[in-house]
N, C-alpha and C. Protein backbone atom coordinates (compact mmCIF):
# COMPACT_ATOMS: atom_id res chain seq x y z
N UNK A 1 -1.39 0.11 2.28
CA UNK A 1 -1.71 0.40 3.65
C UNK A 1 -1.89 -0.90 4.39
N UNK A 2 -1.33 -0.97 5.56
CA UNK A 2 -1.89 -1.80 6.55
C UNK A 2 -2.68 -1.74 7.72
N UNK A 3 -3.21 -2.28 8.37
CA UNK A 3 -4.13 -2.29 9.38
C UNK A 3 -4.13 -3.69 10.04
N UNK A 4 -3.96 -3.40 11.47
CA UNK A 4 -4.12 -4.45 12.52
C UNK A 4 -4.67 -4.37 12.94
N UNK A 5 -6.61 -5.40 12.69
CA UNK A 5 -7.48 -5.26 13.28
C UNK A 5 -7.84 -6.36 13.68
N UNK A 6 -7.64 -6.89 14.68
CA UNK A 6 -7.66 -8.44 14.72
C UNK A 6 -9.05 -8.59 14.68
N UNK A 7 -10.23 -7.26 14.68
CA UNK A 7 -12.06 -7.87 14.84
C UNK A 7 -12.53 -8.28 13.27
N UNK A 8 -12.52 -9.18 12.78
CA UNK A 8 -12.26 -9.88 11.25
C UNK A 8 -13.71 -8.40 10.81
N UNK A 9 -14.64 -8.58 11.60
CA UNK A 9 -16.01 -8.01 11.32
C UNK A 9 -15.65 -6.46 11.22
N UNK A 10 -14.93 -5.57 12.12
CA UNK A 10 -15.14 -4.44 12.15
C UNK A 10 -13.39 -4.20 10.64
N UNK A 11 -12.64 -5.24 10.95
CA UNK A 11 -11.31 -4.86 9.66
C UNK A 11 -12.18 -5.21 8.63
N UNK A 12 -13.14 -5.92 8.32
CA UNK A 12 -13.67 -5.84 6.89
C UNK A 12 -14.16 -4.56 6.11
N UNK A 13 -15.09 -4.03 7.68
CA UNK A 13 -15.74 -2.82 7.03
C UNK A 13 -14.34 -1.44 7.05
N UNK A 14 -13.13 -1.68 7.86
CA UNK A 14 -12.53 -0.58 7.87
C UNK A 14 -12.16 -0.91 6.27
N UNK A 15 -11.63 -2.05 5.76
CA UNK A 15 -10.95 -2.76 4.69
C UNK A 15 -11.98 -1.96 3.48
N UNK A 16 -13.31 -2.65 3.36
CA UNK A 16 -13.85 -2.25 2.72
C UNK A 16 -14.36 -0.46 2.47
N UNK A 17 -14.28 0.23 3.58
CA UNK A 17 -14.48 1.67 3.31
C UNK A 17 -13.15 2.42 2.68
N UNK A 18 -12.08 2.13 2.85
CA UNK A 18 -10.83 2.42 2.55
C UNK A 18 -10.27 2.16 0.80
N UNK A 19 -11.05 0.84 0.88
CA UNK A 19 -10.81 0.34 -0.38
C UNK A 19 -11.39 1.36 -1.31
N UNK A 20 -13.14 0.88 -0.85
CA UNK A 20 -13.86 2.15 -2.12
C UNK A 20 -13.19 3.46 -2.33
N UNK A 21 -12.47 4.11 -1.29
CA UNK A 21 -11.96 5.45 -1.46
C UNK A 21 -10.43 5.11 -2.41
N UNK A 22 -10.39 4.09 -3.00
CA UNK A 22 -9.55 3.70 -3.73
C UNK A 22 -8.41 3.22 -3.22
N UNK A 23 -7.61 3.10 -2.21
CA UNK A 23 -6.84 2.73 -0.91
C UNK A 23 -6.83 0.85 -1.17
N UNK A 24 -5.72 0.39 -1.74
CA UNK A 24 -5.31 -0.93 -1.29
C UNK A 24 -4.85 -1.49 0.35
N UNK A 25 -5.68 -2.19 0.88
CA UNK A 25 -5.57 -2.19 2.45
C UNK A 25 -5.43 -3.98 2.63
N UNK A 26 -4.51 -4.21 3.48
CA UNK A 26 -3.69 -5.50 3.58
C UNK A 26 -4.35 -5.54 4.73
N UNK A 27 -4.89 -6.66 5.49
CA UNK A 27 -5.66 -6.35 7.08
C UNK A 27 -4.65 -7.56 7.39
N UNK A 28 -4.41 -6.78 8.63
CA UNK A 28 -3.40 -7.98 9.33
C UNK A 28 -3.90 -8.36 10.92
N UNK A 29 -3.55 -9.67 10.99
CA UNK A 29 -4.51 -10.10 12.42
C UNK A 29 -3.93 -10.12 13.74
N UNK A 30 -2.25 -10.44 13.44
CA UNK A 30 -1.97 -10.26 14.58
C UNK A 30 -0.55 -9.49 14.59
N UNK A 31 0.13 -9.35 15.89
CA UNK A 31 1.51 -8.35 15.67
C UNK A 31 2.70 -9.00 15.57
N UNK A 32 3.00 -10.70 15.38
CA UNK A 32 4.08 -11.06 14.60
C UNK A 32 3.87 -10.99 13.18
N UNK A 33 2.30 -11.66 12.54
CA UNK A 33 2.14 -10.79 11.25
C UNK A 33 2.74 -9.75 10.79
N UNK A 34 1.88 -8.48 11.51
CA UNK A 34 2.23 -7.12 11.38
C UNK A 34 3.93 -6.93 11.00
N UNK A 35 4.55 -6.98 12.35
CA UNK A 35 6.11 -7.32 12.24
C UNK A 35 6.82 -8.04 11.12
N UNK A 36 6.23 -8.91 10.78
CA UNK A 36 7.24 -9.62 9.59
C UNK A 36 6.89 -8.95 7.66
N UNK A 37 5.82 -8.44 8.23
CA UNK A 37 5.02 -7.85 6.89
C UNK A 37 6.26 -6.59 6.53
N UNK A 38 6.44 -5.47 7.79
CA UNK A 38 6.89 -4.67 7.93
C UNK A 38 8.27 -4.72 7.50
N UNK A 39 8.68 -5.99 7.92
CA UNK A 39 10.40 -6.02 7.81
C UNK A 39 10.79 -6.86 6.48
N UNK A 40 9.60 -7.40 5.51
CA UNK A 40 9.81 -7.84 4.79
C UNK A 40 10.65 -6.74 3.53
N UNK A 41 11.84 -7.37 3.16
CA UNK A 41 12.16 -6.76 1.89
C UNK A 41 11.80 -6.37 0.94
N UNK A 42 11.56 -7.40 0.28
CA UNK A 42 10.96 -7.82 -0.77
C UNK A 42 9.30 -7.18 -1.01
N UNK A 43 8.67 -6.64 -0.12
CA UNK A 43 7.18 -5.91 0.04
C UNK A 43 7.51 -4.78 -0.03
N UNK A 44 6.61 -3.54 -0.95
CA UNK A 44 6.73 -2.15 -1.07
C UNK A 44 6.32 -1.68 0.41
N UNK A 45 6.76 -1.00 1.17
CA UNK A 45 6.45 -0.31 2.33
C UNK A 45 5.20 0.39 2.19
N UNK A 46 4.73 0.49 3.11
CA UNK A 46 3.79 0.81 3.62
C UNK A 46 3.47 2.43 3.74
N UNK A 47 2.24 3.16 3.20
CA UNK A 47 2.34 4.86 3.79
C UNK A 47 1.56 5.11 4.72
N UNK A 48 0.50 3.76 5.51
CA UNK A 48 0.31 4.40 6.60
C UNK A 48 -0.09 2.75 7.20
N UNK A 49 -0.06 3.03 8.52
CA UNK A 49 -0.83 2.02 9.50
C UNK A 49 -1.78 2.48 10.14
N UNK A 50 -2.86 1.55 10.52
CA UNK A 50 -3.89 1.90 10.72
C UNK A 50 -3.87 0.83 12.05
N UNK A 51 -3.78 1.02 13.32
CA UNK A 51 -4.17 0.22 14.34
C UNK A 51 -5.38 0.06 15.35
N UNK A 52 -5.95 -1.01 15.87
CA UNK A 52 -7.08 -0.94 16.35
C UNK A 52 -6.76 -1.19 17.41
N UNK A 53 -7.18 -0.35 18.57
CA UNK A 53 -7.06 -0.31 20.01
C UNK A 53 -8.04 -0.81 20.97
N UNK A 54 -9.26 -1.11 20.37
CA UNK A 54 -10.12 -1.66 20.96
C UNK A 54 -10.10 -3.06 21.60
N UNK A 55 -9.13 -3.85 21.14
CA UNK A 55 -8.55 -5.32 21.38
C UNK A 55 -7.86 -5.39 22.82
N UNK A 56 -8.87 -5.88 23.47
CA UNK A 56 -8.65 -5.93 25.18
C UNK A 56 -6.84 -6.87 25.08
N UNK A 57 -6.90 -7.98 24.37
CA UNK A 57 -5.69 -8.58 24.03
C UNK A 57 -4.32 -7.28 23.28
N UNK A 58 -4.55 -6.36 22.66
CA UNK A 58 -3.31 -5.92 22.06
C UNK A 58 -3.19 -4.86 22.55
N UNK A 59 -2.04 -4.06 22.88
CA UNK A 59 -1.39 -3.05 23.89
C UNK A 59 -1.26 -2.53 22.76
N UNK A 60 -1.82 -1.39 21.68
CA UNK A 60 -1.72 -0.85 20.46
C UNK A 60 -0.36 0.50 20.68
N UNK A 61 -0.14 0.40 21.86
CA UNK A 61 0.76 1.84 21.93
C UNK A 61 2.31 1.23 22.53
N UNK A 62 1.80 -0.22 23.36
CA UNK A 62 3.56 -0.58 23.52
C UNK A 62 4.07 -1.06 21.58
N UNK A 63 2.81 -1.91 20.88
CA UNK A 63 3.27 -2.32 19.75
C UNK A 63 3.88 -1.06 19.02
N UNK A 64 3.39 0.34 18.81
CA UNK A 64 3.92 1.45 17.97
C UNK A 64 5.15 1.57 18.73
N UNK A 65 5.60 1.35 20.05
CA UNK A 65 6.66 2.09 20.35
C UNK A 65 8.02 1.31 19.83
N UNK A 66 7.25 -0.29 20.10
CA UNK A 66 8.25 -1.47 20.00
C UNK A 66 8.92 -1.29 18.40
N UNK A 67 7.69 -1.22 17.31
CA UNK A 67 8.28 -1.29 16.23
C UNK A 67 8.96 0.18 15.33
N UNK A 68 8.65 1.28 15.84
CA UNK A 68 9.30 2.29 15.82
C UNK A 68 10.86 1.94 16.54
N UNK A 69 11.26 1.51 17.47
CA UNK A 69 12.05 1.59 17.90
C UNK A 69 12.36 0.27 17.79
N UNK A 70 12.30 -0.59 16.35
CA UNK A 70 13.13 -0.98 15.69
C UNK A 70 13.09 -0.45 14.31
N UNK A 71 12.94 0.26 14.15
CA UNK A 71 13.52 0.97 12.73
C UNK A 71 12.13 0.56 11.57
N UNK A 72 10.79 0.07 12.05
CA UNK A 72 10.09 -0.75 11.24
C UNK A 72 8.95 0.09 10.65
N UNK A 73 8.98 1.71 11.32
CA UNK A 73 7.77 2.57 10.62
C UNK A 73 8.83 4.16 10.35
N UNK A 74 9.55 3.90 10.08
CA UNK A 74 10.35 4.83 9.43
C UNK A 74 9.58 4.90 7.68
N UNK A 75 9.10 6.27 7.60
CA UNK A 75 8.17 6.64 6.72
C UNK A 75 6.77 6.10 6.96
N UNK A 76 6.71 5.82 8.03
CA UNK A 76 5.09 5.11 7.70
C UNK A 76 4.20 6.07 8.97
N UNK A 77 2.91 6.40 8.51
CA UNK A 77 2.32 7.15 9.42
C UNK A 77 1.44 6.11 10.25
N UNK A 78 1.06 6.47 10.99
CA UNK A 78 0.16 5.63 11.69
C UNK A 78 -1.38 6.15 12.82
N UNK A 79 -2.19 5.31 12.38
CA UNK A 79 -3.77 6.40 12.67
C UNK A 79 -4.11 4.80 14.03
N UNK A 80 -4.45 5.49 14.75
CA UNK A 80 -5.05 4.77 15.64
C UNK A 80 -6.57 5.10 16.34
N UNK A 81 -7.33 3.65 16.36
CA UNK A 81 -8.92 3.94 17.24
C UNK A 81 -8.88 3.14 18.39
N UNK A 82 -9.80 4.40 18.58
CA UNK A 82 -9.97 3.12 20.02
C UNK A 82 -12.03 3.35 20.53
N UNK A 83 -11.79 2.56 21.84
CA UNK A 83 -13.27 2.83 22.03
C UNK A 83 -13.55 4.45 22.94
N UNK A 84 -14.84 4.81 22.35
CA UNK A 84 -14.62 6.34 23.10
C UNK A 84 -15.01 6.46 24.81
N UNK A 85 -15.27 5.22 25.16
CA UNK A 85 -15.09 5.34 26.84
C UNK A 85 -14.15 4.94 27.01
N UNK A 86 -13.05 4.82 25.93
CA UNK A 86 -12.06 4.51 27.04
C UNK A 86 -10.63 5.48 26.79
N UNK A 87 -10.96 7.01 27.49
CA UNK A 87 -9.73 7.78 27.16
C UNK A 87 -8.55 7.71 27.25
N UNK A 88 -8.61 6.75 28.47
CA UNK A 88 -7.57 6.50 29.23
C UNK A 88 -6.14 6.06 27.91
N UNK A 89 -6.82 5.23 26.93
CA UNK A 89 -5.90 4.49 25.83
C UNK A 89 -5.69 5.46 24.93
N UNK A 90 -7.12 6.42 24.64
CA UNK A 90 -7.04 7.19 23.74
C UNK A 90 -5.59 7.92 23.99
N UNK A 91 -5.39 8.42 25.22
CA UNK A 91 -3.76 9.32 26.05
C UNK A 91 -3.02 8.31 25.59
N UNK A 92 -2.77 7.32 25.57
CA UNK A 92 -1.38 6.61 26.11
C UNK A 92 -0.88 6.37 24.08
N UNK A 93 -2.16 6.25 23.38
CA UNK A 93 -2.07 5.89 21.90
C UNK A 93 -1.14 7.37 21.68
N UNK A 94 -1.45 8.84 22.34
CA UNK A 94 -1.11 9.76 21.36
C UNK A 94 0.26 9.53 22.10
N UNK A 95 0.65 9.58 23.30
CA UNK A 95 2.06 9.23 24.11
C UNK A 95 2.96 8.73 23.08
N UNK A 96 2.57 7.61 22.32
CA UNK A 96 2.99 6.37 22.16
C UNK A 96 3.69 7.02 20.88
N UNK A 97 2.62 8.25 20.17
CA UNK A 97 3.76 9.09 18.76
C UNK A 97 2.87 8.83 17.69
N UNK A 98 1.56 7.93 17.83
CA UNK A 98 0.44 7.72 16.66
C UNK A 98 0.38 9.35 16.22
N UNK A 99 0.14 8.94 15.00
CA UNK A 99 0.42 11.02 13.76
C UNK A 99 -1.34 11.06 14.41
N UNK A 100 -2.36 10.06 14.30
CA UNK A 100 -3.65 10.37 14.24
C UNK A 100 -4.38 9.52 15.41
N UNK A 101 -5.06 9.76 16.06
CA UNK A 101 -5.61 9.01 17.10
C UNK A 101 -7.13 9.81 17.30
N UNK A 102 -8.12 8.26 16.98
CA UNK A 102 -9.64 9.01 17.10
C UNK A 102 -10.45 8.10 17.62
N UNK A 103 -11.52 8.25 17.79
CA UNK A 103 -12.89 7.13 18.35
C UNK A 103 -13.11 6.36 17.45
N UNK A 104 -13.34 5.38 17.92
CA UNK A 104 -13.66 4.21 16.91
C UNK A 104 -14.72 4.48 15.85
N UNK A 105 -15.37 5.52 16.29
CA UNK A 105 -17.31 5.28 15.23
C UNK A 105 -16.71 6.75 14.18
N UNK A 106 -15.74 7.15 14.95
CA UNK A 106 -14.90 8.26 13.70
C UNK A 106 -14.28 7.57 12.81
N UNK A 107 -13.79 6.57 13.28
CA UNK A 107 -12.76 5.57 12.38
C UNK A 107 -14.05 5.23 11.17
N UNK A 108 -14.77 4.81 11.89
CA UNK A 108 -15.77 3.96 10.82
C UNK A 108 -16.50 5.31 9.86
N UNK A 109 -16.93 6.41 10.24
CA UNK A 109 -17.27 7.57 9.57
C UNK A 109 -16.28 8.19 8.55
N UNK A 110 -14.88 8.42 9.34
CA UNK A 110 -14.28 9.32 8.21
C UNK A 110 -12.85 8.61 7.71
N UNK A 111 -12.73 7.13 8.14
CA UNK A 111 -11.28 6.41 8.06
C UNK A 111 -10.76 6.88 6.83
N UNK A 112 -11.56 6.69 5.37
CA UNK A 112 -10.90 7.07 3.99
C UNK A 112 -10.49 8.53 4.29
N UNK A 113 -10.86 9.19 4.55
CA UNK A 113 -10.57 10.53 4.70
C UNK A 113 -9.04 11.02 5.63
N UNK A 114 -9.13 10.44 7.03
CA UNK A 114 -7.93 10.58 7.41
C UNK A 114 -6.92 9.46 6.92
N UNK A 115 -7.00 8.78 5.97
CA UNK A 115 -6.19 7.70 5.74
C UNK A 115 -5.36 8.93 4.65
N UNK A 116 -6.50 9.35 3.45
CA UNK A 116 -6.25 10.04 3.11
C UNK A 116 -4.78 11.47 3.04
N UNK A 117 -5.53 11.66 4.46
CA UNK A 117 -4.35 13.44 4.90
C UNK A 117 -3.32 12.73 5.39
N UNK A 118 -3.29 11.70 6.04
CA UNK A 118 -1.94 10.91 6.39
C UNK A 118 -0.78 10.66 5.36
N UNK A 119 -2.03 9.98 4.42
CA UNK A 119 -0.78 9.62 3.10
C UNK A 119 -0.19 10.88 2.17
N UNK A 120 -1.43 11.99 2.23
CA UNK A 120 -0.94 13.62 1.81
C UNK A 120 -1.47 13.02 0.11
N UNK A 121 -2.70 12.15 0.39
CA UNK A 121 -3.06 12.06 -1.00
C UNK A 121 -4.27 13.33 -1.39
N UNK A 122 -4.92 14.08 -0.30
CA UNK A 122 -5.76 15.05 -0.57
C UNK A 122 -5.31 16.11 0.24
């Protein structure tokens, strides 16, 4: 799994809750990262992404559209948070084709869980 959380503090704890639920999680910081991770060959693909929307700097819903529409999440699901005052992103994340889109303090409560139904491991 990957995740683009550029907040080192809040991707640790997503990193670390994901992990315990047994989930190998790659945290990635930024979206040429992300991008080259994705298109790498040689790396087993990915079964889900996990993006953080809270990053006044990252447009989390032009990035899903951009790399969908290069061929770069073909099989890959993708769960997105954001902050819960701000619906406005929460709309534009589900627009954008994210499979899962929730509040951030959900992210932090039930992330193993929907990481989980995404990958169709429970």
């Amino acid at each position: 799994m990957l995740a683009l959380v550029p907040d080192l503090l809040f991707g640790s704890r997503v990193q670390g809750a994901l992990a315990a639920a047994g989930d190998e999680v790659e945290l990635i910081g930024d979206v040429p990262q992300l991008r080259e991770r994705l298109s790498a060959v040689h790396e087993p693909r990915a079964q889900v992404l996990v993006v953080d929307l809270t990053d006044a700097q990252l447009d989390g819903a032009a990035v899903r559209e951009s790399l969908a529409g290069h061929g770069l999440l073909e099989g890959v699901k993708t769960l997105a948070f954001y902050s819960h005052v701000d619906v406005e992103t929460g709309q534009r994340a589900r627009e954008a084709g994210f499979d899962v889109v929730v509040p951030r303090s959900r992210m932090a409560r039930e992330g193993a869980e929907l990481v989980a139904r995404l990958a169709g491991d429970r």
